[in-house]
PDB file of N, CA and C in Angstrom:
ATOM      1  N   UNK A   1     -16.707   9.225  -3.027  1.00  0.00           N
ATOM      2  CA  UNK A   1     -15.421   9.778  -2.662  1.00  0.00           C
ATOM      3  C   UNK A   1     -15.291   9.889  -1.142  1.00  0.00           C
ATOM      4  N   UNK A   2     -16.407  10.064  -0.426  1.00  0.00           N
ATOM      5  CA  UNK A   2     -16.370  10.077   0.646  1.00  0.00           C
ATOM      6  C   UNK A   2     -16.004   9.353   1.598  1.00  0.00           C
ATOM      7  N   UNK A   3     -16.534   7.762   1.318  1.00  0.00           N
ATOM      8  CA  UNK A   3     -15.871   6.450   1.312  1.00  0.00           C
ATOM      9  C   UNK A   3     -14.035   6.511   1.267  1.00  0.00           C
ATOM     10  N   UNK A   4     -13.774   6.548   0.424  1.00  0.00           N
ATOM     11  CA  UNK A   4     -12.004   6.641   0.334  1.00  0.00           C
ATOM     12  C   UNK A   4     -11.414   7.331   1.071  1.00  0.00           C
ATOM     13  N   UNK A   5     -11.811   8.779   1.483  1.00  0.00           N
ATOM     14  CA  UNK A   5     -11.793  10.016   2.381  1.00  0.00           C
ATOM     15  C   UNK A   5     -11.593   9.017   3.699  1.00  0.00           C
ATOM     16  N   UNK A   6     -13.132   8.832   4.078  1.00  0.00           N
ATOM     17  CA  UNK A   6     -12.454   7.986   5.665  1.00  0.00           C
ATOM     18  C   UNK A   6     -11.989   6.945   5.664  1.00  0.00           C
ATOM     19  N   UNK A   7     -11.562   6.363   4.623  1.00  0.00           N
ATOM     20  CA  UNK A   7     -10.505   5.091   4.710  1.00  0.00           C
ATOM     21  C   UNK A   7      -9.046   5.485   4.890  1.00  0.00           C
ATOM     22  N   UNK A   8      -9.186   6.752   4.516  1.00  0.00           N
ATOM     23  CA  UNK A   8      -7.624   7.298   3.930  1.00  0.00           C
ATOM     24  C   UNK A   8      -7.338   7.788   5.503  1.00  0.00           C
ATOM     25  N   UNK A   9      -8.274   8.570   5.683  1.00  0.00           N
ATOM     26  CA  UNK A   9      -8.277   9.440   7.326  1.00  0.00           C
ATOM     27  C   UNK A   9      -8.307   8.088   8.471  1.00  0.00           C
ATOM     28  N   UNK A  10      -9.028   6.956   8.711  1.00  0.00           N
ATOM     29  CA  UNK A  10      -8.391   6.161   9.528  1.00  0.00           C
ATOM     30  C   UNK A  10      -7.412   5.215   9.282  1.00  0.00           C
ATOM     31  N   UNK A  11      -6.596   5.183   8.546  1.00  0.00           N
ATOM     32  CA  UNK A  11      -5.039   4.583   8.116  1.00  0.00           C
ATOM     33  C   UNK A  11      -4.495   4.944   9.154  1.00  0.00           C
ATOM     34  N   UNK A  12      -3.065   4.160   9.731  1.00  0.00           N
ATOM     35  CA  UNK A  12      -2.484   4.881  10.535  1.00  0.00           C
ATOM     36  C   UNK A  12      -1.225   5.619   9.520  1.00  0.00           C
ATOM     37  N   UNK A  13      -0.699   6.221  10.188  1.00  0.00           N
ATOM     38  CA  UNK A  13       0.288   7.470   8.969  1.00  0.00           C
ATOM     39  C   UNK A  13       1.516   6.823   8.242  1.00  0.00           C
ATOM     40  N   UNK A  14       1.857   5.588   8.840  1.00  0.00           N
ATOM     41  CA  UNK A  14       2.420   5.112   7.904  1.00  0.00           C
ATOM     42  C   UNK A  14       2.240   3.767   6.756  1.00  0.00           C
ATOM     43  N   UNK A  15       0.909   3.857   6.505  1.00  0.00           N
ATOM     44  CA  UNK A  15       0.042   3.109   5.537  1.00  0.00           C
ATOM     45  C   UNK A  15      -0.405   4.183   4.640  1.00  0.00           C
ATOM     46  N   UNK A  16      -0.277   5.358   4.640  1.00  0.00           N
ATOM     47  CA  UNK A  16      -1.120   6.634   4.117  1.00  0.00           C
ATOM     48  C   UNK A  16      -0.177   6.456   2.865  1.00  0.00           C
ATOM     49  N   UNK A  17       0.804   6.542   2.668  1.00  0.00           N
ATOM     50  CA  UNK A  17       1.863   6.322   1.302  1.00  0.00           C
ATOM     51  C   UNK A  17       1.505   5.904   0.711  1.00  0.00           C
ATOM     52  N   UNK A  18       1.491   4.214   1.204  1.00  0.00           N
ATOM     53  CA  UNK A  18       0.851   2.992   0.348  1.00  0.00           C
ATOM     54  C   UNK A  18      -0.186   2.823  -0.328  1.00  0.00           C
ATOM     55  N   UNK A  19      -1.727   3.753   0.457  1.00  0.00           N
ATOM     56  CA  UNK A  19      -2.946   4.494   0.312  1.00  0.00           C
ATOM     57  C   UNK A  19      -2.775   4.869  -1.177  1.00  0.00           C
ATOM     58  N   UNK A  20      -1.852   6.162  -1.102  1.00  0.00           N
ATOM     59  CA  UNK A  20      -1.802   6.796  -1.861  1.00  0.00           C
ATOM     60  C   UNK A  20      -1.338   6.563  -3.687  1.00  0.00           C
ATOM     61  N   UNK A  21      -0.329   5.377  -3.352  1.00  0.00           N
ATOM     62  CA  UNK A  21       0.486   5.140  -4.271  1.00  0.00           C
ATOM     63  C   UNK A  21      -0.589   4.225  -5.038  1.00  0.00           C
ATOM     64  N   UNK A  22      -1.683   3.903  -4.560  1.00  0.00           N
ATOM     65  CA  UNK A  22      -2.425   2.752  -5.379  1.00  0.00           C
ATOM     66  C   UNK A  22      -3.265   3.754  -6.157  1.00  0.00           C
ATOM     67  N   UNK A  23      -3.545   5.056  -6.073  1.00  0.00           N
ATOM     68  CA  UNK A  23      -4.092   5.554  -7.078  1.00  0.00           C
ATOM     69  C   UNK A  23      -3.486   5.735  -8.562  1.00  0.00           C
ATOM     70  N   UNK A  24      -2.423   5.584  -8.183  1.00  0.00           N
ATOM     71  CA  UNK A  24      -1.358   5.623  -9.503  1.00  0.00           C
ATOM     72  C   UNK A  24      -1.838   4.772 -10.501  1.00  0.00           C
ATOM     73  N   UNK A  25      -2.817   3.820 -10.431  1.00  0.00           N
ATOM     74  CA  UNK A  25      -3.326   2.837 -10.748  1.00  0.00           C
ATOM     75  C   UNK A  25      -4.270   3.486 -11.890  1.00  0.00           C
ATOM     76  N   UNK A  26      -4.771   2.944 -12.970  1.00  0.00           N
ATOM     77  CA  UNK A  26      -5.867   2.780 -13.627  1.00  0.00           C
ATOM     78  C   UNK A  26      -7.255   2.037 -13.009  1.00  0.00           C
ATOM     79  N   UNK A  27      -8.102   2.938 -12.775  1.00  0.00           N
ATOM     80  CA  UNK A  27      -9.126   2.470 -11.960  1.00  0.00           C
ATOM     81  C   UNK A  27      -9.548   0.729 -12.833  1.00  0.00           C
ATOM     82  N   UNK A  28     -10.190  -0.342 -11.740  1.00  0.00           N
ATOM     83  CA  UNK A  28     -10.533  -1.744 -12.356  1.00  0.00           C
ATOM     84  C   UNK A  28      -9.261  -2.264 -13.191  1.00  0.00           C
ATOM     85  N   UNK A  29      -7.528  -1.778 -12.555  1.00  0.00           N
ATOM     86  CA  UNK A  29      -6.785  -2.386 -12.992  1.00  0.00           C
ATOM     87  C   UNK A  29      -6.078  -3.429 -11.919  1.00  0.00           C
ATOM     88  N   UNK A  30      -5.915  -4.628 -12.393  1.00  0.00           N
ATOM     89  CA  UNK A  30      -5.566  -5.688 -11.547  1.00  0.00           C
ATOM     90  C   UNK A  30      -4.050  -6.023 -11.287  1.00  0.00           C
ATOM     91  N   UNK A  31      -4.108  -5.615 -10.143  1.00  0.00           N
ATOM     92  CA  UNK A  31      -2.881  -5.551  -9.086  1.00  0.00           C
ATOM     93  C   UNK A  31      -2.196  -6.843  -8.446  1.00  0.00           C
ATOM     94  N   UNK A  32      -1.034  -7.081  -9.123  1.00  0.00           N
ATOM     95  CA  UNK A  32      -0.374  -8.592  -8.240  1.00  0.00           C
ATOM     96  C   UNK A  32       0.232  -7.702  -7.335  1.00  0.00           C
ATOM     97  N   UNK A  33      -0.044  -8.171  -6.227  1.00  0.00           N
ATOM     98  CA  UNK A  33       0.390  -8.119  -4.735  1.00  0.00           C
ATOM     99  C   UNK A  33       1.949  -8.339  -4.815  1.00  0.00           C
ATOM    100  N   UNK A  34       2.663  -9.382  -5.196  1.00  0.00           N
ATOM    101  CA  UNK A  34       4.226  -9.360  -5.178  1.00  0.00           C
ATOM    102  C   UNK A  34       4.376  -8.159  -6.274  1.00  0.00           C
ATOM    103  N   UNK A  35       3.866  -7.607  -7.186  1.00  0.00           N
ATOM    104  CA  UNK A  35       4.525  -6.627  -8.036  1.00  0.00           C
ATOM    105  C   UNK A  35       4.307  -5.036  -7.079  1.00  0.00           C
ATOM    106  N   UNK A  36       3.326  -4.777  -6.782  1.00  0.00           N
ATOM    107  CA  UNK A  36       3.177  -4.074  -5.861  1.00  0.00           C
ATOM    108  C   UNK A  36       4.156  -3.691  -4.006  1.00  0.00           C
ATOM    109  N   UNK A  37       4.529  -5.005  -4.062  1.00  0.00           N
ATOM    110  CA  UNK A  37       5.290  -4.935  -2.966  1.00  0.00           C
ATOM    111  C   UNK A  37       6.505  -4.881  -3.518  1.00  0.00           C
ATOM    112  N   UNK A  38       7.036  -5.238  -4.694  1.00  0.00           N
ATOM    113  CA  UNK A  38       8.442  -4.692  -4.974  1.00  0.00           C
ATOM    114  C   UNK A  38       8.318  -3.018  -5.490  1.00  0.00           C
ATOM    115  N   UNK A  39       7.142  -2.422  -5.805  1.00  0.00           N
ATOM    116  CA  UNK A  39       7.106  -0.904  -6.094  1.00  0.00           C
ATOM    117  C   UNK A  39       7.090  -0.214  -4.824  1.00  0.00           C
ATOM    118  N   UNK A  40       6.655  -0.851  -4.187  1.00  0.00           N
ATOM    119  CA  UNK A  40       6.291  -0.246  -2.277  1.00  0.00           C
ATOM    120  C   UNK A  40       7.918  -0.407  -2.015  1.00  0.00           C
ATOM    121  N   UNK A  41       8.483  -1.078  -2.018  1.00  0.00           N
ATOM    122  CA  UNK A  41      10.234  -1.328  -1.425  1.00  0.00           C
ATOM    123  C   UNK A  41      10.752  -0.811  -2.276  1.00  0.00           C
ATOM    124  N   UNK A  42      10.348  -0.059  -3.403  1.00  0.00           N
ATOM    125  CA  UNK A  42      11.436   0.348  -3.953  1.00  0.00           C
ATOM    126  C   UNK A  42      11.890   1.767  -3.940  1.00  0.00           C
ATOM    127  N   UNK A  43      10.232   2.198  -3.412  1.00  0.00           N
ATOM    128  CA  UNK A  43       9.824   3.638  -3.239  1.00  0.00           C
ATOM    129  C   UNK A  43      10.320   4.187  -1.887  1.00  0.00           C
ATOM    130  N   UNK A  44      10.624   2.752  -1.021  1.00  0.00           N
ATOM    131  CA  UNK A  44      10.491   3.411   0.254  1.00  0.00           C
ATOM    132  C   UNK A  44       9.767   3.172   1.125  1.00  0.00           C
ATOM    133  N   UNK A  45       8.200   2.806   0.514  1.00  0.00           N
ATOM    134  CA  UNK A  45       7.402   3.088   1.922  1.00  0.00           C
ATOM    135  C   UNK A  45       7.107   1.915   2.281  1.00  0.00           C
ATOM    136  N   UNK A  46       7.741   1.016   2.342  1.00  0.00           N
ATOM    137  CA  UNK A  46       7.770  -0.083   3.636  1.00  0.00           C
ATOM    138  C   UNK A  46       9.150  -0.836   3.998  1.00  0.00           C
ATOM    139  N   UNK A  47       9.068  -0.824   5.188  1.00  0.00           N
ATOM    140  CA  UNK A  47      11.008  -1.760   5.900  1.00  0.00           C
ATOM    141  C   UNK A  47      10.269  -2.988   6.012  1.00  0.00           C
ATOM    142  N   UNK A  48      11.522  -3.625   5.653  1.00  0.00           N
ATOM    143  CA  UNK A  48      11.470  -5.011   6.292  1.00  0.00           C
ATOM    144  C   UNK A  48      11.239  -5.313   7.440  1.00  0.00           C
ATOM    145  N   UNK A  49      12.544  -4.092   8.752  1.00  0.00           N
ATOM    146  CA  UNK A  49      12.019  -4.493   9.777  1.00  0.00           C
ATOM    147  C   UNK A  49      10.855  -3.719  10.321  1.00  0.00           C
ATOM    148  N   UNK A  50       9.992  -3.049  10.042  1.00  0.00           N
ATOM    149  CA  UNK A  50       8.711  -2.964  10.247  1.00  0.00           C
ATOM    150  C   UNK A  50       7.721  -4.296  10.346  1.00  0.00           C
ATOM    151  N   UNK A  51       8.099  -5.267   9.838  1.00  0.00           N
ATOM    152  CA  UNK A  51       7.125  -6.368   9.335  1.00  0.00           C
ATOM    153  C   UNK A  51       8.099  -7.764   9.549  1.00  0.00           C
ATOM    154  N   UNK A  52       7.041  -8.873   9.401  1.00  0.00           N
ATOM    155  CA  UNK A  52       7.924  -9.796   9.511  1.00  0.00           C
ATOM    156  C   UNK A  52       8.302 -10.367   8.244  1.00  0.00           C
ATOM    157  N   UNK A  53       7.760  -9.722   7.309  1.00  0.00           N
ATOM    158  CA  UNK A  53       8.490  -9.553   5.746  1.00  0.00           C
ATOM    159  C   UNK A  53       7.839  -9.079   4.768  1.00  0.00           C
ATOM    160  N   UNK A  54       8.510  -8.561   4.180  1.00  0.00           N
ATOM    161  CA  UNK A  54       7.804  -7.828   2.376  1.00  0.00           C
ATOM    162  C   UNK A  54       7.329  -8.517   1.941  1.00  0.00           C
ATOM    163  N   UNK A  55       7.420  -9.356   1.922  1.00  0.00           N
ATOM    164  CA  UNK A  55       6.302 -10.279   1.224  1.00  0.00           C
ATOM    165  C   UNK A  55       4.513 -10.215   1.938  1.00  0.00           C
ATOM    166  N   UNK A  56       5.041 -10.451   3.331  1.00  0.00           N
ATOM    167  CA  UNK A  56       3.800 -10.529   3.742  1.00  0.00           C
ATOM    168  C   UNK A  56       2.934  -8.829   3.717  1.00  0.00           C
ATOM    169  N   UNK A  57       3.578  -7.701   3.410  1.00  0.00           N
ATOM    170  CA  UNK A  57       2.894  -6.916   4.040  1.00  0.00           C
ATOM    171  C   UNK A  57       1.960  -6.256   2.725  1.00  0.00           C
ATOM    172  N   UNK A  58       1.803  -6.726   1.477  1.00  0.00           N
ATOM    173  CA  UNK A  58       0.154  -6.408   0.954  1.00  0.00           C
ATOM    174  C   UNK A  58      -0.953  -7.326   1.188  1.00  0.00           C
ATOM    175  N   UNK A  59      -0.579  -8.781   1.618  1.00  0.00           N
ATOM    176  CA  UNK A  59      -1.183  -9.364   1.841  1.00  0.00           C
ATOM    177  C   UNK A  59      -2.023  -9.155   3.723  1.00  0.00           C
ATOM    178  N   UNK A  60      -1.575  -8.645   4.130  1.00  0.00           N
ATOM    179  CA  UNK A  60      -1.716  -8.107   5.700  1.00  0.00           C
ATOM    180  C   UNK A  60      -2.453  -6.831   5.594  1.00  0.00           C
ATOM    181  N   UNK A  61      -2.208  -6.413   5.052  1.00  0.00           N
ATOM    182  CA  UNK A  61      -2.921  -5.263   4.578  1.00  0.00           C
ATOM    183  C   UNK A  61      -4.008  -5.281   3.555  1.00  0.00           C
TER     184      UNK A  61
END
């Protein structure tokens, strides 16, 4: 747990959402990156113009 702790603590604060929202997850459950990035845009926690596109930004991350 400790591990996740300082992953979570050096995020910068607006990746901490995104952090967060993947626990929502069933642990060893497999995550498509485009389905994930339409739950991230839908929630909010990522702009377009933040990035040079939604698409790219689970893969950048």
């Amino acid at each position: 747990m400790k591990v996740i702790e300082l992953s979570y603590d050096h995020l910068p604060h607006h990746l901490k959402p995104c952090f967060l929202y993947l626990a929502s997850f069933p642990k060893d459950t497999a995550i498509i990156s485009s389905t994930l990035k339409d739950f991230w845009h839908a929630e909010g926690l990522v702009e377009q113009a933040a990035m040079k596109s939604v698409e790219d930004f689970p893969v950048a991350w």
